[in-house]
N, C-alpha and C. Protein backbone atom coordinates (compact mmCIF):
# COMPACT_ATOMS: atom_id res chain seq x y z
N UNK A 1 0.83 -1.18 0.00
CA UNK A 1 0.00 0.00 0.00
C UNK A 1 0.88 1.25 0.00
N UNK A 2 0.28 2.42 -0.37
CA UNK A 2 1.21 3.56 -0.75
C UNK A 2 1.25 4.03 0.86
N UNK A 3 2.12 5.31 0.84
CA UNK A 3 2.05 6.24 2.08
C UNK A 3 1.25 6.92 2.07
N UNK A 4 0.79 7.70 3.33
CA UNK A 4 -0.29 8.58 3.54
C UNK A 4 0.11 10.05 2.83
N UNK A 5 -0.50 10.79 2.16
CA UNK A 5 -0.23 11.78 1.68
C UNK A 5 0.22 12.64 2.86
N UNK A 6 -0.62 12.80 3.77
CA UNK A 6 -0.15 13.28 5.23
C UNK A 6 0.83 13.19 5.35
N UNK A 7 1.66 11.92 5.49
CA UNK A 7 2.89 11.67 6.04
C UNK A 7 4.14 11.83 5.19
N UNK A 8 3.87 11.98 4.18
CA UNK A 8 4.70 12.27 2.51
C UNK A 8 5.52 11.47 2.49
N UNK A 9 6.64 11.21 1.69
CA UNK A 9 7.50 10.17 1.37
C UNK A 9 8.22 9.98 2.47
N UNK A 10 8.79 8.46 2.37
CA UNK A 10 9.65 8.42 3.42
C UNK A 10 11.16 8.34 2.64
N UNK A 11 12.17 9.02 3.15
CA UNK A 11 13.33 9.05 2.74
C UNK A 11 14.23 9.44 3.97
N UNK A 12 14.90 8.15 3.95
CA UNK A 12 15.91 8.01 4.65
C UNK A 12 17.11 9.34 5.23
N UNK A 13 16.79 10.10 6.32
CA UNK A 13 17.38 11.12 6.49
C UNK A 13 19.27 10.97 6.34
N UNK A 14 19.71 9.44 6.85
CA UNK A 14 21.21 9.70 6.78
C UNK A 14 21.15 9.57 4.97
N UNK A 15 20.63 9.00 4.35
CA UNK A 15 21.13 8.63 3.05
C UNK A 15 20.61 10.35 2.13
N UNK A 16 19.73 10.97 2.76
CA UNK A 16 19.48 12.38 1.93
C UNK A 16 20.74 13.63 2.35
N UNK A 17 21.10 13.23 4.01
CA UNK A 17 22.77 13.97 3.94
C UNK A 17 23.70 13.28 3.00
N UNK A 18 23.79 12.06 2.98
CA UNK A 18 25.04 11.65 1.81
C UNK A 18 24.77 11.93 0.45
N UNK A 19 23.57 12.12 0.22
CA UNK A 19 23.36 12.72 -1.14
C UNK A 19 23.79 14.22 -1.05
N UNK A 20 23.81 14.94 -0.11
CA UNK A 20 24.04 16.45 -0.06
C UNK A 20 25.00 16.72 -0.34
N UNK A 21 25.99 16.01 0.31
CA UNK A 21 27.31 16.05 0.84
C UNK A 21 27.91 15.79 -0.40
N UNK A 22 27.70 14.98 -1.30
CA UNK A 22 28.71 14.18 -2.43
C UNK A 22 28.03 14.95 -3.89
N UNK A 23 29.34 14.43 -5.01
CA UNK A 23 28.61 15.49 -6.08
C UNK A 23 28.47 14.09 -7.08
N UNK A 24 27.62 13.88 -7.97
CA UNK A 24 26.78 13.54 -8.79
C UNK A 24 27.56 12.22 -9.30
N UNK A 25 28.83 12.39 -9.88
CA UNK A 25 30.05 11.27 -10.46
C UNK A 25 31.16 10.93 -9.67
N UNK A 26 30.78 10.80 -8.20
CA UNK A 26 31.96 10.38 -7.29
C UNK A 26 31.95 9.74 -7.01
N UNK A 27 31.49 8.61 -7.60
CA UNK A 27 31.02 6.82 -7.25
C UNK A 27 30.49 6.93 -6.38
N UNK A 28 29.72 5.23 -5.65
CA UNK A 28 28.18 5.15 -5.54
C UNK A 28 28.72 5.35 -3.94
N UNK A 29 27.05 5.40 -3.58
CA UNK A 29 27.02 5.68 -2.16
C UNK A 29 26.20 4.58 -1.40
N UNK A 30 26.74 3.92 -0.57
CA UNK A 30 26.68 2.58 -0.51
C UNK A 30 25.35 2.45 0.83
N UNK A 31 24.36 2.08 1.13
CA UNK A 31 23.33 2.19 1.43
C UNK A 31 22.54 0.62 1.89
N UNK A 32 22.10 0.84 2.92
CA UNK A 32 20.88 -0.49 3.77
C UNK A 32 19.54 0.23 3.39
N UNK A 33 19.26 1.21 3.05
CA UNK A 33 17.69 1.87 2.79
C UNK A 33 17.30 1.80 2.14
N UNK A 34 16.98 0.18 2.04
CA UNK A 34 16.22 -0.04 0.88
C UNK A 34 14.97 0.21 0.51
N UNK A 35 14.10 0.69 2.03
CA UNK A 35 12.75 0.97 1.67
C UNK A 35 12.51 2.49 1.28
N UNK A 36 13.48 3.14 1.52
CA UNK A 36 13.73 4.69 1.13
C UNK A 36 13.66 4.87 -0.15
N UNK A 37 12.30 5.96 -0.62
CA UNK A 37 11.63 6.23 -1.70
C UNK A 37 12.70 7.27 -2.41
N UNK A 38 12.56 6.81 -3.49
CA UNK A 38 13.83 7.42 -4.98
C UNK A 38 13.64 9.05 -5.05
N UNK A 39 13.92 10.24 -4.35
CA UNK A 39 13.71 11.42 -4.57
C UNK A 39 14.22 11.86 -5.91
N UNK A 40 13.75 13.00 -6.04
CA UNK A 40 14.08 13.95 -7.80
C UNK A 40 15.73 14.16 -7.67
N UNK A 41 16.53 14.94 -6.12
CA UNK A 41 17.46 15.14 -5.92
C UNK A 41 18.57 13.88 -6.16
N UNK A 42 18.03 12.93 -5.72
CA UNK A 42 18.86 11.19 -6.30
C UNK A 42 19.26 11.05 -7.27
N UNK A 43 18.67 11.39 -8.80
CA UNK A 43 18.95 11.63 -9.72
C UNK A 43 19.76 11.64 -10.36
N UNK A 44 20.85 10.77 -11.19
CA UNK A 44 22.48 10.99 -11.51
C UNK A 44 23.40 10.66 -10.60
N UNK A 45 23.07 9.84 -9.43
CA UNK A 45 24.01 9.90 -8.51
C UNK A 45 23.42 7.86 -8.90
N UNK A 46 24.77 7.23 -8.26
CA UNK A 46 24.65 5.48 -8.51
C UNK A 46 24.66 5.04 -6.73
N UNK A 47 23.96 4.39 -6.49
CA UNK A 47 23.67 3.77 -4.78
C UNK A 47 23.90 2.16 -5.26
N UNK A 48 24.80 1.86 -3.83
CA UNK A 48 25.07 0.50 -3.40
C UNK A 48 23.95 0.05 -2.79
N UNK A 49 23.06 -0.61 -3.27
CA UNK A 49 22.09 -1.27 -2.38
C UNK A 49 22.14 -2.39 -1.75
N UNK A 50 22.19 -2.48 -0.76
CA UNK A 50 22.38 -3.89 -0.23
C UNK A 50 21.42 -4.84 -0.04
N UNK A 51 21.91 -5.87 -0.94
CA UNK A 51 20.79 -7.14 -1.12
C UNK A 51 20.66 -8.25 -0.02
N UNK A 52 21.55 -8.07 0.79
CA UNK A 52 21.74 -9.50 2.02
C UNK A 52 22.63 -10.18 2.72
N UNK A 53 23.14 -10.21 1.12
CA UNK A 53 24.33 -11.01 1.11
C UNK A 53 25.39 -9.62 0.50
N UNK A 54 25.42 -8.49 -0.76
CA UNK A 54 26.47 -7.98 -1.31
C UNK A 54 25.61 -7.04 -1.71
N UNK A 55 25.93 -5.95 -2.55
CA UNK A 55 25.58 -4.54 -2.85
C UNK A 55 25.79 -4.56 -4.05
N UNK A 56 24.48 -4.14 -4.57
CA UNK A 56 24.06 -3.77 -5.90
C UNK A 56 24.16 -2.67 -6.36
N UNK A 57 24.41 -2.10 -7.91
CA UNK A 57 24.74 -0.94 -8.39
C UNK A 57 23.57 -0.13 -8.64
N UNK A 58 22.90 0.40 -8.33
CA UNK A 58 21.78 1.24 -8.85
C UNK A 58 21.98 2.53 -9.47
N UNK A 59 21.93 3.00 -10.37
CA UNK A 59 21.90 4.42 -11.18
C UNK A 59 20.65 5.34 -11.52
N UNK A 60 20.50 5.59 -10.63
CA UNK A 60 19.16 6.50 -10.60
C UNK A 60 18.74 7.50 -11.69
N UNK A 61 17.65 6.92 -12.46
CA UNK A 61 17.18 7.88 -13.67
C UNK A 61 16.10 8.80 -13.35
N UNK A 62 15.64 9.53 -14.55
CA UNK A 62 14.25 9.92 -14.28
C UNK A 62 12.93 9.15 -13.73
N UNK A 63 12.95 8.43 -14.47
CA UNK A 63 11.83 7.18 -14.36
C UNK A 63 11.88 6.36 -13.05
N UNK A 64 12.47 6.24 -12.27
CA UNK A 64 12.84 6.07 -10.92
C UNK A 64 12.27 6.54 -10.29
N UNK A 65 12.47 7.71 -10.20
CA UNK A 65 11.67 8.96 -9.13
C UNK A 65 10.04 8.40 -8.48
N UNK A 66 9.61 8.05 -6.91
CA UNK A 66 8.96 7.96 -6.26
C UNK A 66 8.99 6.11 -6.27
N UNK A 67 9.57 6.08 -6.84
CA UNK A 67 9.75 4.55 -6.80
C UNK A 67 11.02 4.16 -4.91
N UNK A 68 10.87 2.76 -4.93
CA UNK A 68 11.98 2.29 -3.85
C UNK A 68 12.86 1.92 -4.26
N UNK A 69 14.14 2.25 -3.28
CA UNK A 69 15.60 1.90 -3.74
C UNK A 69 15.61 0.24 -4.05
N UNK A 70 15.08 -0.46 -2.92
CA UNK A 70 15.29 -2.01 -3.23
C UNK A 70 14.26 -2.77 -3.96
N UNK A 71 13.50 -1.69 -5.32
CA UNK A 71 12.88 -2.38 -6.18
C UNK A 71 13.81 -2.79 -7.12
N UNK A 72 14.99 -2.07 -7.16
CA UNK A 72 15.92 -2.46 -8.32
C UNK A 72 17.30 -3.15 -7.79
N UNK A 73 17.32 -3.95 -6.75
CA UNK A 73 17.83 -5.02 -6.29
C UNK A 73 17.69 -5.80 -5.65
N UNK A 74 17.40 -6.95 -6.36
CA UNK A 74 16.44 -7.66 -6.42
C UNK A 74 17.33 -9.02 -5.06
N UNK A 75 16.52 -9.11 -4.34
CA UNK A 75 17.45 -10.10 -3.11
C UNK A 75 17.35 -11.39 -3.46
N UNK A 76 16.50 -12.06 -4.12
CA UNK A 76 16.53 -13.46 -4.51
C UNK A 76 17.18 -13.60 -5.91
N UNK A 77 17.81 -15.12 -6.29
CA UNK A 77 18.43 -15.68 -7.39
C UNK A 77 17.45 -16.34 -7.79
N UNK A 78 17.04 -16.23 -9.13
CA UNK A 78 16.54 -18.00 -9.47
C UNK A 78 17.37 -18.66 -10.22
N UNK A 79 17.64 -19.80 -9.32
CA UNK A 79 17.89 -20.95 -10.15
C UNK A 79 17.65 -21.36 -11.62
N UNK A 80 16.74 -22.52 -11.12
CA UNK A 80 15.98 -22.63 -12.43
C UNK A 80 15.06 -24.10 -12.24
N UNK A 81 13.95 -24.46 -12.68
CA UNK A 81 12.86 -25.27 -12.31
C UNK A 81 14.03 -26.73 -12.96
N UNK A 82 13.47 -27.95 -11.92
CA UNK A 82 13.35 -28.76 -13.12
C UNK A 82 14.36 -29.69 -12.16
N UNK A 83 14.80 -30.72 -12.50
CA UNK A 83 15.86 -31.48 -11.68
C UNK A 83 16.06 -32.51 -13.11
N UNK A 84 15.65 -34.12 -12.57
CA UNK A 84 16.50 -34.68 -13.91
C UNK A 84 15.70 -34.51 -15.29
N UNK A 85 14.19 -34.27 -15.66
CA UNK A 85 13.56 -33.87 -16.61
C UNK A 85 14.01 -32.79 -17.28
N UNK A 86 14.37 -31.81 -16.39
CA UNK A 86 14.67 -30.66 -17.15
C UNK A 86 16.13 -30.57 -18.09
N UNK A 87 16.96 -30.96 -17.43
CA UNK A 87 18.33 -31.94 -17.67
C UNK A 87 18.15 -32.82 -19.03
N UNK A 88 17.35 -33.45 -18.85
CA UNK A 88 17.29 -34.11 -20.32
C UNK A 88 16.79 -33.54 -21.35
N UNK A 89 16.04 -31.92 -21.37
CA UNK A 89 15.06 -31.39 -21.96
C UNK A 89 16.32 -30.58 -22.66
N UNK A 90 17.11 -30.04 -21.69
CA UNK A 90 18.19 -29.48 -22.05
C UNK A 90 19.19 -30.07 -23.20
N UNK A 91 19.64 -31.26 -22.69
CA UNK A 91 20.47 -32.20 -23.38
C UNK A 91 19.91 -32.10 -24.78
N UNK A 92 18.74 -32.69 -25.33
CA UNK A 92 18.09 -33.17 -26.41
C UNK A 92 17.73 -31.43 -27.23
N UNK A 93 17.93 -30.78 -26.48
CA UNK A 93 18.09 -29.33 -27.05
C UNK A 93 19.74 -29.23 -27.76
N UNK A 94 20.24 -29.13 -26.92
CA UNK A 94 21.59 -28.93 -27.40
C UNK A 94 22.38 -29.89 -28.34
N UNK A 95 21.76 -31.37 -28.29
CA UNK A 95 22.03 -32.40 -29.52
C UNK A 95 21.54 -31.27 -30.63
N UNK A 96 19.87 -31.13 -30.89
CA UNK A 96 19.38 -30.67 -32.09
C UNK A 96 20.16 -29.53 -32.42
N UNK A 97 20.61 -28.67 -31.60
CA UNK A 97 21.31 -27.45 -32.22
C UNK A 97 22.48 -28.04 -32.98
N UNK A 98 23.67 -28.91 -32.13
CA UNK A 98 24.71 -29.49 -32.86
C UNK A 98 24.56 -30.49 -33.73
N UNK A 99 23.43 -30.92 -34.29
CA UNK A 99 23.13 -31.78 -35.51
C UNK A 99 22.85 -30.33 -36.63
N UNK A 100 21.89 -29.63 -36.57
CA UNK A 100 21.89 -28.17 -37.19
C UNK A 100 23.53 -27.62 -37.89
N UNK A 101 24.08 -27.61 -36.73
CA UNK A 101 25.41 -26.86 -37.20
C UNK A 101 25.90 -27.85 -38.12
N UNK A 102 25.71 -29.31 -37.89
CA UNK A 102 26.90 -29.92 -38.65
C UNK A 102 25.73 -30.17 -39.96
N UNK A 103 24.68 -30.08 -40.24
CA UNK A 103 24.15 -29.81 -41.19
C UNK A 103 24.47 -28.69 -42.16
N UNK A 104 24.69 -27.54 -41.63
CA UNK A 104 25.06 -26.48 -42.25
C UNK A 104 26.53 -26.35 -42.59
N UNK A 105 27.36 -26.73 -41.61
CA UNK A 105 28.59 -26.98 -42.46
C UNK A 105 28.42 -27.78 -43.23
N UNK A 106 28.18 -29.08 -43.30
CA UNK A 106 27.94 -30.34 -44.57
C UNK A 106 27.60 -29.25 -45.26
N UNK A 107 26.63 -28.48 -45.63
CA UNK A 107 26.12 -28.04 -47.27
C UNK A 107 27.05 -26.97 -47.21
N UNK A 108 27.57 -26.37 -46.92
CA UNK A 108 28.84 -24.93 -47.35
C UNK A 108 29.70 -25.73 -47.28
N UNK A 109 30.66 -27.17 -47.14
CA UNK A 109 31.15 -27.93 -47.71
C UNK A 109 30.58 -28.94 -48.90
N UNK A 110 29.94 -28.89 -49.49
CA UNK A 110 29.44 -29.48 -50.26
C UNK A 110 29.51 -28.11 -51.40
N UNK A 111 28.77 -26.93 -51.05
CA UNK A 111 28.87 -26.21 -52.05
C UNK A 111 30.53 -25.36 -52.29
N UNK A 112 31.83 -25.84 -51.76
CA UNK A 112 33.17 -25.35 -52.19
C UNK A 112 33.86 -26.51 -53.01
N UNK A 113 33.07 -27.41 -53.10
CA UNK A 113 33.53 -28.27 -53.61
C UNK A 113 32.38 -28.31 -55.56
């Protein structure tokens, strides 16, 4: 749910001094506030967001603005579905591609000859 208009954005007061303080291309400013909403002043400046485990690069555009810092670092990995099915789905993929290739070389050897 959004914030109360009442209460206006929330933005992280230490992370709006380190934005004050620093100028625009002095590399990123490394940051836990992740729920701290993307101000206009953010703008051109790149934030370390911290995902959990390590810190993500964020570069703050226009299109950003009122958005959250830790929408654009993202804390989970996916893997990927599937265990030995998927494995074989894979396999029988990557045969057909390398039967393809050696198809296509066969005929551009066929046609230098």
């Amino acid at each position: 749910m959004t914030r109360s208009l009442k209460k206006g954005p929330y933005i992280d007061v230490k992370l709006a001094k380190k934005v004050a303080a620093r100028k625009a291309n002095a590399g990123s400013i490394k940051t836990w506030a992740r729920a701290s909403m993307i101000a206009p002043e953010f703008v051109g400046y790149t934030f370390a967001v911290h995902t959990g485990k390590n810190f993500d690069d964020v570069f703050v555009t226009e299109d950003m603005v009122g958005h959250r810092l830790g929408e654009f670092a993202p804390t989970t990995r996916f893997g990927r579905h599937g265990g030995k099915m998927q494995k074989e789905i894979e396999q029988k993929a990557k045969a057909a591609e390398i039967a393809t290739a050696q198809a296509a070389k066969g005929a551009a050897d066929a046609k230098k000859k």
